[in-house]
C-alpha atoms as a PDB file:
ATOM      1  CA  UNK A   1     189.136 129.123 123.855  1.00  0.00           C
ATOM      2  CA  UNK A   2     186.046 129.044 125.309  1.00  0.00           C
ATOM      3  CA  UNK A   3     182.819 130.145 123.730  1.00  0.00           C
ATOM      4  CA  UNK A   4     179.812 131.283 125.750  1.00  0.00           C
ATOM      5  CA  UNK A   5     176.308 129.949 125.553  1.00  0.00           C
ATOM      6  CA  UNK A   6     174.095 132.671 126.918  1.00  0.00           C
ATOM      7  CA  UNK A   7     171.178 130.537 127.659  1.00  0.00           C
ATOM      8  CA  UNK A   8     172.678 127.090 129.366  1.00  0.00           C
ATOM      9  CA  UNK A   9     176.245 128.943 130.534  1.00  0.00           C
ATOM     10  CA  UNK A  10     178.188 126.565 128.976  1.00  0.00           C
ATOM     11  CA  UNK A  11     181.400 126.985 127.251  1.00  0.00           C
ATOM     12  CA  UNK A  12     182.547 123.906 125.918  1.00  0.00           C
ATOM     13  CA  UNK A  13     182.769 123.446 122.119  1.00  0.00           C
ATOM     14  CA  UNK A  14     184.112 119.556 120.995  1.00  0.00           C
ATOM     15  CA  UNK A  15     185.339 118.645 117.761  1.00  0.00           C
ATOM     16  CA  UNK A  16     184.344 115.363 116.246  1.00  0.00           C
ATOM     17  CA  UNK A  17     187.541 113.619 117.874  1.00  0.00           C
ATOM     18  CA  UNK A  18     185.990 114.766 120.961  1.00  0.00           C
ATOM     19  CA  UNK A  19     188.809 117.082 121.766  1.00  0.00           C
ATOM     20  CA  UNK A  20     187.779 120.882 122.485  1.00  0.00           C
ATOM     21  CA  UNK A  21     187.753 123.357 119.363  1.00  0.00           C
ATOM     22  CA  UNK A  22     191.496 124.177 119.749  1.00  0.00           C
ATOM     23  CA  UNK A  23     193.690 121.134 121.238  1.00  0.00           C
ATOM     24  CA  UNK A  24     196.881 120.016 120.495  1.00  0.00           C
ATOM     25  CA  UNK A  25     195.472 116.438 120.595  1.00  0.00           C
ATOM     26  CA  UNK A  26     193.279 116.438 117.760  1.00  0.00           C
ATOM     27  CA  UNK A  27     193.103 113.087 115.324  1.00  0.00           C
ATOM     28  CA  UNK A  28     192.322 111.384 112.253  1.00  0.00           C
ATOM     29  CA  UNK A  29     191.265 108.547 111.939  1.00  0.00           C
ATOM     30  CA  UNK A  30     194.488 106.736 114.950  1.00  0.00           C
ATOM     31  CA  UNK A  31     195.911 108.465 117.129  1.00  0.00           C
ATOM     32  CA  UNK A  32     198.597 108.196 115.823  1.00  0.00           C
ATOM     33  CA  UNK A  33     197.698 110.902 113.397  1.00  0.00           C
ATOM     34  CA  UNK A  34     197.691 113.640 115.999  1.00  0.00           C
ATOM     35  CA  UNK A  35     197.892 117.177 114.700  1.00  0.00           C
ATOM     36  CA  UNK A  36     197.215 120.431 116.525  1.00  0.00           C
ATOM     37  CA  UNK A  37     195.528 123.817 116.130  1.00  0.00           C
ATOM     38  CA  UNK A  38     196.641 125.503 119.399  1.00  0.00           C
ATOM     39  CA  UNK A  39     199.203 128.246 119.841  1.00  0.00           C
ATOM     40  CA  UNK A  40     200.606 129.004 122.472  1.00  0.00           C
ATOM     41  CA  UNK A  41     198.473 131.597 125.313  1.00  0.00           C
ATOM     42  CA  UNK A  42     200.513 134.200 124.973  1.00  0.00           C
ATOM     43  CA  UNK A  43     199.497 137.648 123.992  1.00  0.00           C
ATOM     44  CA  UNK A  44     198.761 138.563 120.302  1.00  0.00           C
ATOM     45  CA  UNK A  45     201.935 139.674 118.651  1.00  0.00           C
ATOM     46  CA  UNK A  46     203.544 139.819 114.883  1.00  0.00           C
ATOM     47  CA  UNK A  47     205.416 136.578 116.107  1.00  0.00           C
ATOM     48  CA  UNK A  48     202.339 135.119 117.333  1.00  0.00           C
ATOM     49  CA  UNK A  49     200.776 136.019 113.733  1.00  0.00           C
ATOM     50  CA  UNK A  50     204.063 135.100 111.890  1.00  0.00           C
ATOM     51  CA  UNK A  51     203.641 131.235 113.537  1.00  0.00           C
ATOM     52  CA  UNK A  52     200.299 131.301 113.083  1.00  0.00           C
ATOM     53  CA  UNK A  53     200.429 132.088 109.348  1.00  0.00           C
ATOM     54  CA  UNK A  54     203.543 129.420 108.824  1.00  0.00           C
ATOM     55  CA  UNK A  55     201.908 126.819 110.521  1.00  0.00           C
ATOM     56  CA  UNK A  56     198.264 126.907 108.712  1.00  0.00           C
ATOM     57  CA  UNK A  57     200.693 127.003 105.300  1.00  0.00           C
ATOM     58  CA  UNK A  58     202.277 124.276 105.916  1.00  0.00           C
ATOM     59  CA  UNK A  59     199.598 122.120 106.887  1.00  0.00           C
ATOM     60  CA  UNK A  60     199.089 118.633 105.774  1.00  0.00           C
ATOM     61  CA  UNK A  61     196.402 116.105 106.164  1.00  0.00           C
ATOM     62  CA  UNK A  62     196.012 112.739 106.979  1.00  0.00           C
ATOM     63  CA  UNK A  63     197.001 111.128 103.912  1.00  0.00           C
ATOM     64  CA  UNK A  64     200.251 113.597 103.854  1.00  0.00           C
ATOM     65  CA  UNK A  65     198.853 116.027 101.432  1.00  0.00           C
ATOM     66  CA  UNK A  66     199.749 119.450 101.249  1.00  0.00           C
ATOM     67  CA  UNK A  67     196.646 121.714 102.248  1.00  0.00           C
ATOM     68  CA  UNK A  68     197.749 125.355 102.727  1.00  0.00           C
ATOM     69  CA  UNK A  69     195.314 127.178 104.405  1.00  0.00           C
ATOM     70  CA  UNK A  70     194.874 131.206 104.103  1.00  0.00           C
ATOM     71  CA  UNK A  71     194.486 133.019 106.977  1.00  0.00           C
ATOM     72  CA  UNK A  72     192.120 136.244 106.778  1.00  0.00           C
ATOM     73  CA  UNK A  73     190.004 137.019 109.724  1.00  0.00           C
ATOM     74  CA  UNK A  74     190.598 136.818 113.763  1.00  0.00           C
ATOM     75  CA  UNK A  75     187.931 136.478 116.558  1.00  0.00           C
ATOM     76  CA  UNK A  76     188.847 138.492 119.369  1.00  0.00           C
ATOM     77  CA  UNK A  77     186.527 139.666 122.780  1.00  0.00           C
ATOM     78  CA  UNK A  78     184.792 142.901 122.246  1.00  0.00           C
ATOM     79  CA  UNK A  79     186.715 145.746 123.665  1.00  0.00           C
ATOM     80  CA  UNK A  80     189.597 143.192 125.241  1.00  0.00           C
ATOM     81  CA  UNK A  81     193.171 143.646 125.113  1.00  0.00           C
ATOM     82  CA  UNK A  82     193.246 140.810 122.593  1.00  0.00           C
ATOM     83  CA  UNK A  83     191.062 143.551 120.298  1.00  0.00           C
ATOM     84  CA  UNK A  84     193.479 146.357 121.166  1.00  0.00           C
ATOM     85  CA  UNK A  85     196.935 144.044 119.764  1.00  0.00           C
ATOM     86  CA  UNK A  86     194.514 143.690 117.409  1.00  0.00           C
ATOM     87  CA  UNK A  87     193.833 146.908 116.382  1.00  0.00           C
ATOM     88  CA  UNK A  88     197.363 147.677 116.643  1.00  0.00           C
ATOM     89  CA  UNK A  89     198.601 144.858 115.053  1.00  0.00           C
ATOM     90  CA  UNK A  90     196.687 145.267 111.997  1.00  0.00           C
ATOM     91  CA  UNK A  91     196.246 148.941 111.798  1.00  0.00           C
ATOM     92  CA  UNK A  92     194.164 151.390 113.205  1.00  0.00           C
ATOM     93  CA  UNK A  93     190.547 152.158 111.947  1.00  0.00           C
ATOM     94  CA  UNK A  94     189.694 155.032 109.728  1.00  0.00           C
ATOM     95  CA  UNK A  95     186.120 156.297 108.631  1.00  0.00           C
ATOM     96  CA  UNK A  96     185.729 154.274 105.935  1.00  0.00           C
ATOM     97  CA  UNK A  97     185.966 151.429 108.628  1.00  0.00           C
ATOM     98  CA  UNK A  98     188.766 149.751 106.324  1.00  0.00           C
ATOM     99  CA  UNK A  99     192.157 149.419 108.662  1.00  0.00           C
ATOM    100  CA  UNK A 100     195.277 151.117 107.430  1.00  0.00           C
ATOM    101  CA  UNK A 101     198.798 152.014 109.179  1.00  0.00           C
ATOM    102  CA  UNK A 102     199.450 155.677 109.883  1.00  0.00           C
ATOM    103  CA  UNK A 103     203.416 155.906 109.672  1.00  0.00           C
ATOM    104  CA  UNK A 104     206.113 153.772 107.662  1.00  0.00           C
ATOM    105  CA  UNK A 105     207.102 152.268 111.388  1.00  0.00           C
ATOM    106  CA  UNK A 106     203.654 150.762 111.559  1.00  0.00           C
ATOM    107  CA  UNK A 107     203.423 148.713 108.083  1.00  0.00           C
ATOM    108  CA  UNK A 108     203.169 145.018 108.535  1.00  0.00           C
ATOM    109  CA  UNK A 109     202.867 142.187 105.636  1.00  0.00           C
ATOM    110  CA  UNK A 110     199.231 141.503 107.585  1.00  0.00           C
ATOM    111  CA  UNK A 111     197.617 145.283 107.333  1.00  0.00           C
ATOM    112  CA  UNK A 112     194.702 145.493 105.249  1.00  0.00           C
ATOM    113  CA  UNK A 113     194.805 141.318 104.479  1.00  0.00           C
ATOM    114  CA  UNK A 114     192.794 140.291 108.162  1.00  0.00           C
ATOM    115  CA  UNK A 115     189.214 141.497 109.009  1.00  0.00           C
ATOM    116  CA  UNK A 116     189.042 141.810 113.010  1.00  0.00           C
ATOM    117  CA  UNK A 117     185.914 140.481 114.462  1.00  0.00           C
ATOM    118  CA  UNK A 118     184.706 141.296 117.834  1.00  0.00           C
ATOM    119  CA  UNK A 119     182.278 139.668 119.697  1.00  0.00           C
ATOM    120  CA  UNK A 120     181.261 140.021 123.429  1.00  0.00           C
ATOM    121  CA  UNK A 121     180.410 136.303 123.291  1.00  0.00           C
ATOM    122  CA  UNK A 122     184.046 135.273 123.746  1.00  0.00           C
ATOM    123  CA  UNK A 123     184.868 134.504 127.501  1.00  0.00           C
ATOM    124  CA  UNK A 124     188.470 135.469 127.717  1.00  0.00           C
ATOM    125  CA  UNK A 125     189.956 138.870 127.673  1.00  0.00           C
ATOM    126  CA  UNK A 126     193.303 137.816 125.656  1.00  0.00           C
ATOM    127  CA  UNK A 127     192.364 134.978 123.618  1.00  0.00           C
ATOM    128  CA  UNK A 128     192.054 135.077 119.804  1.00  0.00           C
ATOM    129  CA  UNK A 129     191.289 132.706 116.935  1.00  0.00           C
ATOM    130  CA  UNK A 130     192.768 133.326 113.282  1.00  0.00           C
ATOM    131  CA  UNK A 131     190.206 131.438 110.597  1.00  0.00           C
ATOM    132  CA  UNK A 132     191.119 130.818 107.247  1.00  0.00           C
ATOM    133  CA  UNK A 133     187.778 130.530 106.060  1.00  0.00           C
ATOM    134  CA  UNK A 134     185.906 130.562 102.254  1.00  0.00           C
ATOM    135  CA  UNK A 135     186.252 134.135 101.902  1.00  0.00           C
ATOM    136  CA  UNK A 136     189.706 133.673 100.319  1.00  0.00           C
ATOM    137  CA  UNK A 137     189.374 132.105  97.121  1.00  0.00           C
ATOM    138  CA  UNK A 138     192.878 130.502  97.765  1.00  0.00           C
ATOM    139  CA  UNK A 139     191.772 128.294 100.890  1.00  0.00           C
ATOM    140  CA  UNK A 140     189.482 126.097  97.972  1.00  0.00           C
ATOM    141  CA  UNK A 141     188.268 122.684  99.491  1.00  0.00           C
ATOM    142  CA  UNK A 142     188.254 123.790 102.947  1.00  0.00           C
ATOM    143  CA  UNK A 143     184.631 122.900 104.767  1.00  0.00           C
ATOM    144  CA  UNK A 144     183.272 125.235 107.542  1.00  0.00           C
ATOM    145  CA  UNK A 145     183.080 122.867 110.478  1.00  0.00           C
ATOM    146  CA  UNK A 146     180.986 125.047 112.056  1.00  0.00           C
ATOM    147  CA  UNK A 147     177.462 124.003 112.167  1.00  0.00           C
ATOM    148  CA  UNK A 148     174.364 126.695 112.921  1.00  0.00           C
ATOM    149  CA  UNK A 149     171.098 124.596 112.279  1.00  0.00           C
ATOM    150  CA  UNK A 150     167.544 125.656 113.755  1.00  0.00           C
ATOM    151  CA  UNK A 151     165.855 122.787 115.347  1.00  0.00           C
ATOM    152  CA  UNK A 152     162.839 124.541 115.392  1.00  0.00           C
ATOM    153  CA  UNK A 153     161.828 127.529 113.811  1.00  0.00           C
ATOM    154  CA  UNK A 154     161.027 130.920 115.378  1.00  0.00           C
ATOM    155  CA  UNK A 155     157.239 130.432 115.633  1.00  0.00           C
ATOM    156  CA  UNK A 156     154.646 133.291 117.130  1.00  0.00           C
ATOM    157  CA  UNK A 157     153.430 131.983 120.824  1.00  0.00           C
ATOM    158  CA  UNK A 158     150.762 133.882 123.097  1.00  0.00           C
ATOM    159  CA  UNK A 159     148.945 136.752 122.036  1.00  0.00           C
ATOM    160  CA  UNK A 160     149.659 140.008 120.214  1.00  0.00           C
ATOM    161  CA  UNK A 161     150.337 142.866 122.077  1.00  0.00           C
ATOM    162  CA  UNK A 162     150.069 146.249 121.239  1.00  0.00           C
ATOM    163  CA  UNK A 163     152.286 148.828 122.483  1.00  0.00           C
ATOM    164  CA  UNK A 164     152.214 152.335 123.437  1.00  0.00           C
ATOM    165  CA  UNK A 165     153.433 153.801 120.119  1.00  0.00           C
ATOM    166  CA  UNK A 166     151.146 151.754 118.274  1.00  0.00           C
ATOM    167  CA  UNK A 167     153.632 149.062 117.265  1.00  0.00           C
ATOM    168  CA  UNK A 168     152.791 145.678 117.644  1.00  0.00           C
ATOM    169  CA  UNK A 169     155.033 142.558 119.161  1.00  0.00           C
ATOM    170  CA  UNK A 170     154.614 138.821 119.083  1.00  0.00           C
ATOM    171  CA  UNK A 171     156.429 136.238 121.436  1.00  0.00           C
ATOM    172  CA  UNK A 172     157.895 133.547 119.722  1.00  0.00           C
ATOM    173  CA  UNK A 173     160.599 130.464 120.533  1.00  0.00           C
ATOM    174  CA  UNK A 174     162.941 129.236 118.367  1.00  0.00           C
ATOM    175  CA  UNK A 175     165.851 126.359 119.128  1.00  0.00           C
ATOM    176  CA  UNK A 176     168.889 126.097 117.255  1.00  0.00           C
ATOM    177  CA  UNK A 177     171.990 123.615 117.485  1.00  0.00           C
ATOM    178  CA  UNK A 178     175.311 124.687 117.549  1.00  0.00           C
ATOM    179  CA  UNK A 179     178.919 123.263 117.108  1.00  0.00           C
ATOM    180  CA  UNK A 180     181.539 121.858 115.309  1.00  0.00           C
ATOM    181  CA  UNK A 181     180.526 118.980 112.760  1.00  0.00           C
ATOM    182  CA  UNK A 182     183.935 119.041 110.611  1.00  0.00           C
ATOM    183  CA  UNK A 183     187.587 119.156 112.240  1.00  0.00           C
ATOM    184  CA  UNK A 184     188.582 122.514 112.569  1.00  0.00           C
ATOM    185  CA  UNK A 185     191.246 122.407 110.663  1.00  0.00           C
ATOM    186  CA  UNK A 186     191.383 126.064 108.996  1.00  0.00           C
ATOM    187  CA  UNK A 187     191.032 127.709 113.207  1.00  0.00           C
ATOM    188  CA  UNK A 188     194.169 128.627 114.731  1.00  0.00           C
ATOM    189  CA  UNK A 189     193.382 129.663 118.782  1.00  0.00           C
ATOM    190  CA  UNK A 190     195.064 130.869 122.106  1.00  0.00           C
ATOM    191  CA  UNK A 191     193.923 129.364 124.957  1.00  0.00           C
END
C-alpha cells in the first residue's frame, strides 16, 4: 500500500530486503527465509481482521522463535470506504471519541481493543494496514521500523513579515528522511 510523498509524488516505501513495505517476498538473511506481511486486497471485514490477528500471533522469526505480535491500531484513507468498514467494524464513534457498539448484534472480540487512524496521505480508497506497535505492553521487543529523522532542521530564511493583524511570520526550510530502517514485521497491509 502505497504511501504518498506530497513534495516529490512518490509512493514507494522499501524495506531493507528491498521489497515494498507490504510483500509477500520479504527475507532474512536467504531467501530461503521468505515470510510475508500482505493480506489479501480484499475489502476490510471480521474475516479479514480474524486472519490478520491469527497470522501476526503466530509469527515466528528467522531463527524459528515464537514472536506473537499484538495488533491494536489500523491506518486507513481519510473518509474512504476502508474508514467506513472501519468504523463499522470496530464500532461507531460516540462523544467521548472512544468507539463502542450500539446493539448486542454489533459486538465483536475487536471493539474498543483497535484505535482507527485516518490519514488523507494514504493513496488508496480501500487499503488498510493493522500495526502492532509499542503501545501494547504485550508486543515487548518489537522495534518501530519506521524511521522519521530531520536532515536539517527547520531554520528561519528571508525576512520577517508582518501581517495585517499584527502577527508576525518567518519562512523557514526544513528536510527530513523518511522510511523503513527495520523489517516491518509488526504491519499487516492490503494492497
Amino acid at each position: 500500500m502505497p504511501v504518498t510523498n506530497p513534495r516529490t509524488g512518490t509512493s514507494t516505501v522499501a524495506a531493507p530486503d528491498t521489497e515494498a513495505a507490504f510483500s509477500a517476498n520479504h527475507s532474512w538473511n536467504s531467501s530461503a527465509n521468505v515470510w510475508s506481511n500482505l493480506l489479501a486486497a480484499t475489502p476490510l471485514t471480521q474475516a479479514v481482521m480474524d486472519d490478520a490477528n491469527r497470522r501476526s500471533k503466530a509469527f515466528v522469526d528467522a531463527r524459528g522463535n515464537e514472536m506473537p505480535m499484538y495488533i491494536n491500531k489500523i491506518y486507513v484513507k481519510a473518509g474512504s470506504t476502508a474508514e467506513a468498514a472501519a468504523l463499522k467494524l470496530f464500532g461507531a464513534q460516540v462523544n467521548n471519541e472512544q468507539y463502542r457498539t450500539d446493539t448486542q448484534a454489533d459486538l465483536n472480540q475487536y471493539a474498543g481493543k483497535v484505535d482507527i487512524i485516518s490519514t488523507p496521505f494514504i493513496t488508496s480508497d480501500t487499503a488498510y494496514f493493522f500495526v502492532a506497535d509499542m503501545d501494547d505492553p504485550r508486543n515487548i521487543g518489537i522495534q518501530n521500523p519506521w524511521s522519521f529523522r530531520f536532515q536539517q532542521r527547520p531554520m528561519l530564511e528571508g525576512t520577517l513579515l508582518q501581517t495585517e493583524n499584527l502577527q508576525f511570520e518567518y519562512a523557514y526550510s526544513q528536510a527530513i528522511k523518511f522510511g523503513l530502517v527495520n523489517q516491518p514485521l509488526n504491519m499487516r497491509g492490503s494492497a
